[in-house]
N, C-alpha and C. Protein backbone atom coordinates (compact mmCIF):
# COMPACT_ATOMS: atom_id res chain seq x y z
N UNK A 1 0.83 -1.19 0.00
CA UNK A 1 0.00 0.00 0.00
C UNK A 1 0.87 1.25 0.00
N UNK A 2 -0.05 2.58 -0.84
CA UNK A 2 1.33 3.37 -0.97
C UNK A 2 1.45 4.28 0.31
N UNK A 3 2.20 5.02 0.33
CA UNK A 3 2.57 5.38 2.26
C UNK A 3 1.77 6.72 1.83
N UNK A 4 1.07 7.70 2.71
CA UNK A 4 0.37 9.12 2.86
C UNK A 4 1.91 10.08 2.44
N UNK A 5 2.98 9.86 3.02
CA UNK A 5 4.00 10.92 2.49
C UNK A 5 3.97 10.81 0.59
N UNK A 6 4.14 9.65 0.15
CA UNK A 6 4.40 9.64 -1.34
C UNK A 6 3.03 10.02 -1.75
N UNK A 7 2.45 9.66 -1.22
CA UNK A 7 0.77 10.13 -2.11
C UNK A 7 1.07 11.14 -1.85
N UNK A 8 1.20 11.85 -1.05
CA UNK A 8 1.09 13.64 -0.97
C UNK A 8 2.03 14.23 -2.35
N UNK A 9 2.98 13.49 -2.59
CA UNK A 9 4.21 13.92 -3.27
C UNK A 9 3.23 13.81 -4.82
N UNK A 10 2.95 13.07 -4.88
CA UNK A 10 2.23 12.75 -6.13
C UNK A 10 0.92 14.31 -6.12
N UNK A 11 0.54 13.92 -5.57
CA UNK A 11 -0.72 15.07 -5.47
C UNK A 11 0.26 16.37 -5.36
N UNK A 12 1.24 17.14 -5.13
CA UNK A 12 1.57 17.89 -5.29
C UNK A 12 2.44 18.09 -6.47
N UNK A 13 2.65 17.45 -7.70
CA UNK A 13 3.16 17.21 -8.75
C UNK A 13 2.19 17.64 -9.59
N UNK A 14 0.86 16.37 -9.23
CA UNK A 14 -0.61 17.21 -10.24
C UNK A 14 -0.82 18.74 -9.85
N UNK A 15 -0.81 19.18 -8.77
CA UNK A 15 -1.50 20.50 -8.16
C UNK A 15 -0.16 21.37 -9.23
N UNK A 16 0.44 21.20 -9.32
CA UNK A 16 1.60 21.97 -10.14
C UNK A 16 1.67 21.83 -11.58
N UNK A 17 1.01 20.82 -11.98
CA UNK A 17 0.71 20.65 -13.21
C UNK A 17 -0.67 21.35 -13.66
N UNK A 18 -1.48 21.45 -12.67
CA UNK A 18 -3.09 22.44 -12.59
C UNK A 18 -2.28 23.71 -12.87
N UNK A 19 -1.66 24.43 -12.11
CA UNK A 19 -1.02 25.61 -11.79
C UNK A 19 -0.53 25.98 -13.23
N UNK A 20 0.30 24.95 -13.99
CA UNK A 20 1.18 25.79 -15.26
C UNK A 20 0.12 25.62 -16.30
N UNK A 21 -0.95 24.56 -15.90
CA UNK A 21 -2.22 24.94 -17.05
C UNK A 21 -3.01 26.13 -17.16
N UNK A 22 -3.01 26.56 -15.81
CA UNK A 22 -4.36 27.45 -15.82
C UNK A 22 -3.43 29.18 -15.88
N UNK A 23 -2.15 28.82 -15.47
CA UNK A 23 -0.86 29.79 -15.71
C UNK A 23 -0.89 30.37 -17.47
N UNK A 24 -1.01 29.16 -18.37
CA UNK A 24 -1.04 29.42 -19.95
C UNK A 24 -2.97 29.35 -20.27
N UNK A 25 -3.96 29.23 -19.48
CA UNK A 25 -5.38 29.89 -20.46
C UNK A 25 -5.22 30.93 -19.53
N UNK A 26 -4.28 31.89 -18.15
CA UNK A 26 -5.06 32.87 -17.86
C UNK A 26 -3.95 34.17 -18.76
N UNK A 27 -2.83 33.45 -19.28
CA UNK A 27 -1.86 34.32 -20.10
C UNK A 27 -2.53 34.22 -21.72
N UNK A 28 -3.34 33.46 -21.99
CA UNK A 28 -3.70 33.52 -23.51
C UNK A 28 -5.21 34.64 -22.93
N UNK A 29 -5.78 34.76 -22.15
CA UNK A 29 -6.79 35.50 -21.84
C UNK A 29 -6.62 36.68 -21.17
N UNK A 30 -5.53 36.96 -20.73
CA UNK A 30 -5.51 38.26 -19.79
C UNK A 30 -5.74 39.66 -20.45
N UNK A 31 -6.49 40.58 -19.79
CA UNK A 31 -6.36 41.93 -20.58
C UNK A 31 -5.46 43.02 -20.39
N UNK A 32 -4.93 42.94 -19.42
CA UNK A 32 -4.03 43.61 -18.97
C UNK A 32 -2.55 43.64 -18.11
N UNK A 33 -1.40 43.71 -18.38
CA UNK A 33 0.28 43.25 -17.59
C UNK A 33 0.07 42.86 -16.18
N UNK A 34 -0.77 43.62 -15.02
CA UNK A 34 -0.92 42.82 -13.95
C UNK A 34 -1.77 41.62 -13.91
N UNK A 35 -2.34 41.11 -14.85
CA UNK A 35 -2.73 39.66 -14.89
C UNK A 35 -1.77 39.01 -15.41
N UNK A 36 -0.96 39.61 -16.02
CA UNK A 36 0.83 38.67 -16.50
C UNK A 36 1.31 38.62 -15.68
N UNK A 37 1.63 39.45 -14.49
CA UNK A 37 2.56 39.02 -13.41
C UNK A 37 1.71 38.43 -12.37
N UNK A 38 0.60 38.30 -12.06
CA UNK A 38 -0.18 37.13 -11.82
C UNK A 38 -0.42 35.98 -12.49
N UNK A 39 0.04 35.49 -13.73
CA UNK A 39 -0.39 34.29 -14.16
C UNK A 39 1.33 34.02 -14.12
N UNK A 40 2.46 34.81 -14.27
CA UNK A 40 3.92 34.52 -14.12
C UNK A 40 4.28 34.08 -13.19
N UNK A 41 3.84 34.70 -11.81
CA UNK A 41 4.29 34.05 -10.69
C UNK A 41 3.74 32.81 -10.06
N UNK A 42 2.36 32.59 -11.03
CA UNK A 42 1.59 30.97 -10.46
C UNK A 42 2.55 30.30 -11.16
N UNK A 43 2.84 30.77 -12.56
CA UNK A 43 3.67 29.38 -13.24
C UNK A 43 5.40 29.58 -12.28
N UNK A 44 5.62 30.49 -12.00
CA UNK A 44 7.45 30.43 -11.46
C UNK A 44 6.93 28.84 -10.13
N UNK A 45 5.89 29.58 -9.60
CA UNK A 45 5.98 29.06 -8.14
C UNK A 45 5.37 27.48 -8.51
N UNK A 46 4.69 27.23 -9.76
CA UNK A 46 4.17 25.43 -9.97
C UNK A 46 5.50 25.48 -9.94
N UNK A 47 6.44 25.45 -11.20
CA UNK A 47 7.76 25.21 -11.37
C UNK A 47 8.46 24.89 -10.77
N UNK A 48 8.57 25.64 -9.01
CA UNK A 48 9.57 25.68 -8.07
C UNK A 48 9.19 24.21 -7.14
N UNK A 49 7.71 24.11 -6.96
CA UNK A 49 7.10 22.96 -6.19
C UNK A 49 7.34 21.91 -7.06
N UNK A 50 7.12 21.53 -8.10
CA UNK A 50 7.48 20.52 -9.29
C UNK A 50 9.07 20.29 -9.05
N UNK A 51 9.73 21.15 -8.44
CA UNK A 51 10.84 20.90 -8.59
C UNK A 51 11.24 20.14 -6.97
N UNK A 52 10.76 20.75 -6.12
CA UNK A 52 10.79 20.31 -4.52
C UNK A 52 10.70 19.07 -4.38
N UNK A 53 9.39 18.81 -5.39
CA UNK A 53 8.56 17.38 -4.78
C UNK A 53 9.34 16.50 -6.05
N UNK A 54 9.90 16.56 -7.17
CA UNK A 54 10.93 15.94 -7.60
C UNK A 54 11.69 15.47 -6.30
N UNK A 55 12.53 16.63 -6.06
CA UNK A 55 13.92 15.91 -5.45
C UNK A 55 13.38 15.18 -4.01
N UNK A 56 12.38 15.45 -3.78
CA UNK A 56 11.26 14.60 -2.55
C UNK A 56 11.62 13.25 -3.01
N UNK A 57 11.15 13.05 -4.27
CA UNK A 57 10.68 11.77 -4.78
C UNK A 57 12.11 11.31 -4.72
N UNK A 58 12.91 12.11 -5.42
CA UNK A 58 14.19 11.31 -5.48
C UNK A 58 14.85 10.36 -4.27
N UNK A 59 14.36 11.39 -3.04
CA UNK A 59 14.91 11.03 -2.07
C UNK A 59 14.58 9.78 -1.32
N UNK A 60 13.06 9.80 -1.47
CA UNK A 60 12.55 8.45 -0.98
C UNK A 60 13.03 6.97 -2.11
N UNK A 61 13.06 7.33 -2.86
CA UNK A 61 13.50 6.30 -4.02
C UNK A 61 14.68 5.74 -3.76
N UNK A 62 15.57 6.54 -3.15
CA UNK A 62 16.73 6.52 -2.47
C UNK A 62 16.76 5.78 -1.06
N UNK A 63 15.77 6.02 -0.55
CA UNK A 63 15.65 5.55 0.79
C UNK A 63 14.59 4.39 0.19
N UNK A 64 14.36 3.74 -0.62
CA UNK A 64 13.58 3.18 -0.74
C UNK A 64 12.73 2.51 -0.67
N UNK A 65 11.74 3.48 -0.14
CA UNK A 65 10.24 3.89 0.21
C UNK A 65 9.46 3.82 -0.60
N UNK A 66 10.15 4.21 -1.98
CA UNK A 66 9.22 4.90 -3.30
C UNK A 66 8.68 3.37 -4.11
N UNK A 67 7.45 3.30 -4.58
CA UNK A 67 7.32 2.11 -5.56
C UNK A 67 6.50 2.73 -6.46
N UNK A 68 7.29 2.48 -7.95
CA UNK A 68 6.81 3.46 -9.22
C UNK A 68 5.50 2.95 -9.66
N UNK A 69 5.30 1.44 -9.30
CA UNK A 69 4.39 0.87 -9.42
C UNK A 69 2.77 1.18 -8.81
N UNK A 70 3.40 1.69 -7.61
CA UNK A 70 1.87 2.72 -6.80
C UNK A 70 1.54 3.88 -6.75
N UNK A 71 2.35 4.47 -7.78
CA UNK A 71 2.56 6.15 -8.32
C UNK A 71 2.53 6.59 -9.64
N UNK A 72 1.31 6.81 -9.34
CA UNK A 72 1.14 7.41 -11.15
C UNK A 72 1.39 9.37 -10.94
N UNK A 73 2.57 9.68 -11.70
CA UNK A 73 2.41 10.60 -11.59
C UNK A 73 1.98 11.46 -12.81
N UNK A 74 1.35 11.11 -13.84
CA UNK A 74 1.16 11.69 -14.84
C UNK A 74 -0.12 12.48 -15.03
């Protein structure tokens, strides 16, 4: 069974993948530059968490905790 830490890791991979989607329809829709630096800094900050919960993952994989088999992260 997969452990509550890796599920979280997973769910914060999707939540960052929500983030750089809705980052590119609110930049193809915006009317005005402060909705660019609002839709810029959702996508910097998915980016930065995508990147956290990477080296998360790495780490448990390492400690191996991680099974790719109970983690869909796509």
């Amino acid at each position: 069974m997969a452990q509550p830490c890796n599920r979280n890791l997973v769910k914060v991979l999707r939540l960052s993948r929500d983030m750089m989607l809705l980052a590119d329809r609110g930049d193809e829709t915006r009317l005005d530059s402060s909705c660019g630096v609002l839709f810029g800094t959702l996508r910097d900050s998915a980016y930065k968490l995508r990147h956290l919960a990477e080296q998360e993952i790495q780490l448990h994989k390492d400690a191996g905790v991680w099974d790719d088999k109970e983690h869909d992260v796509g």
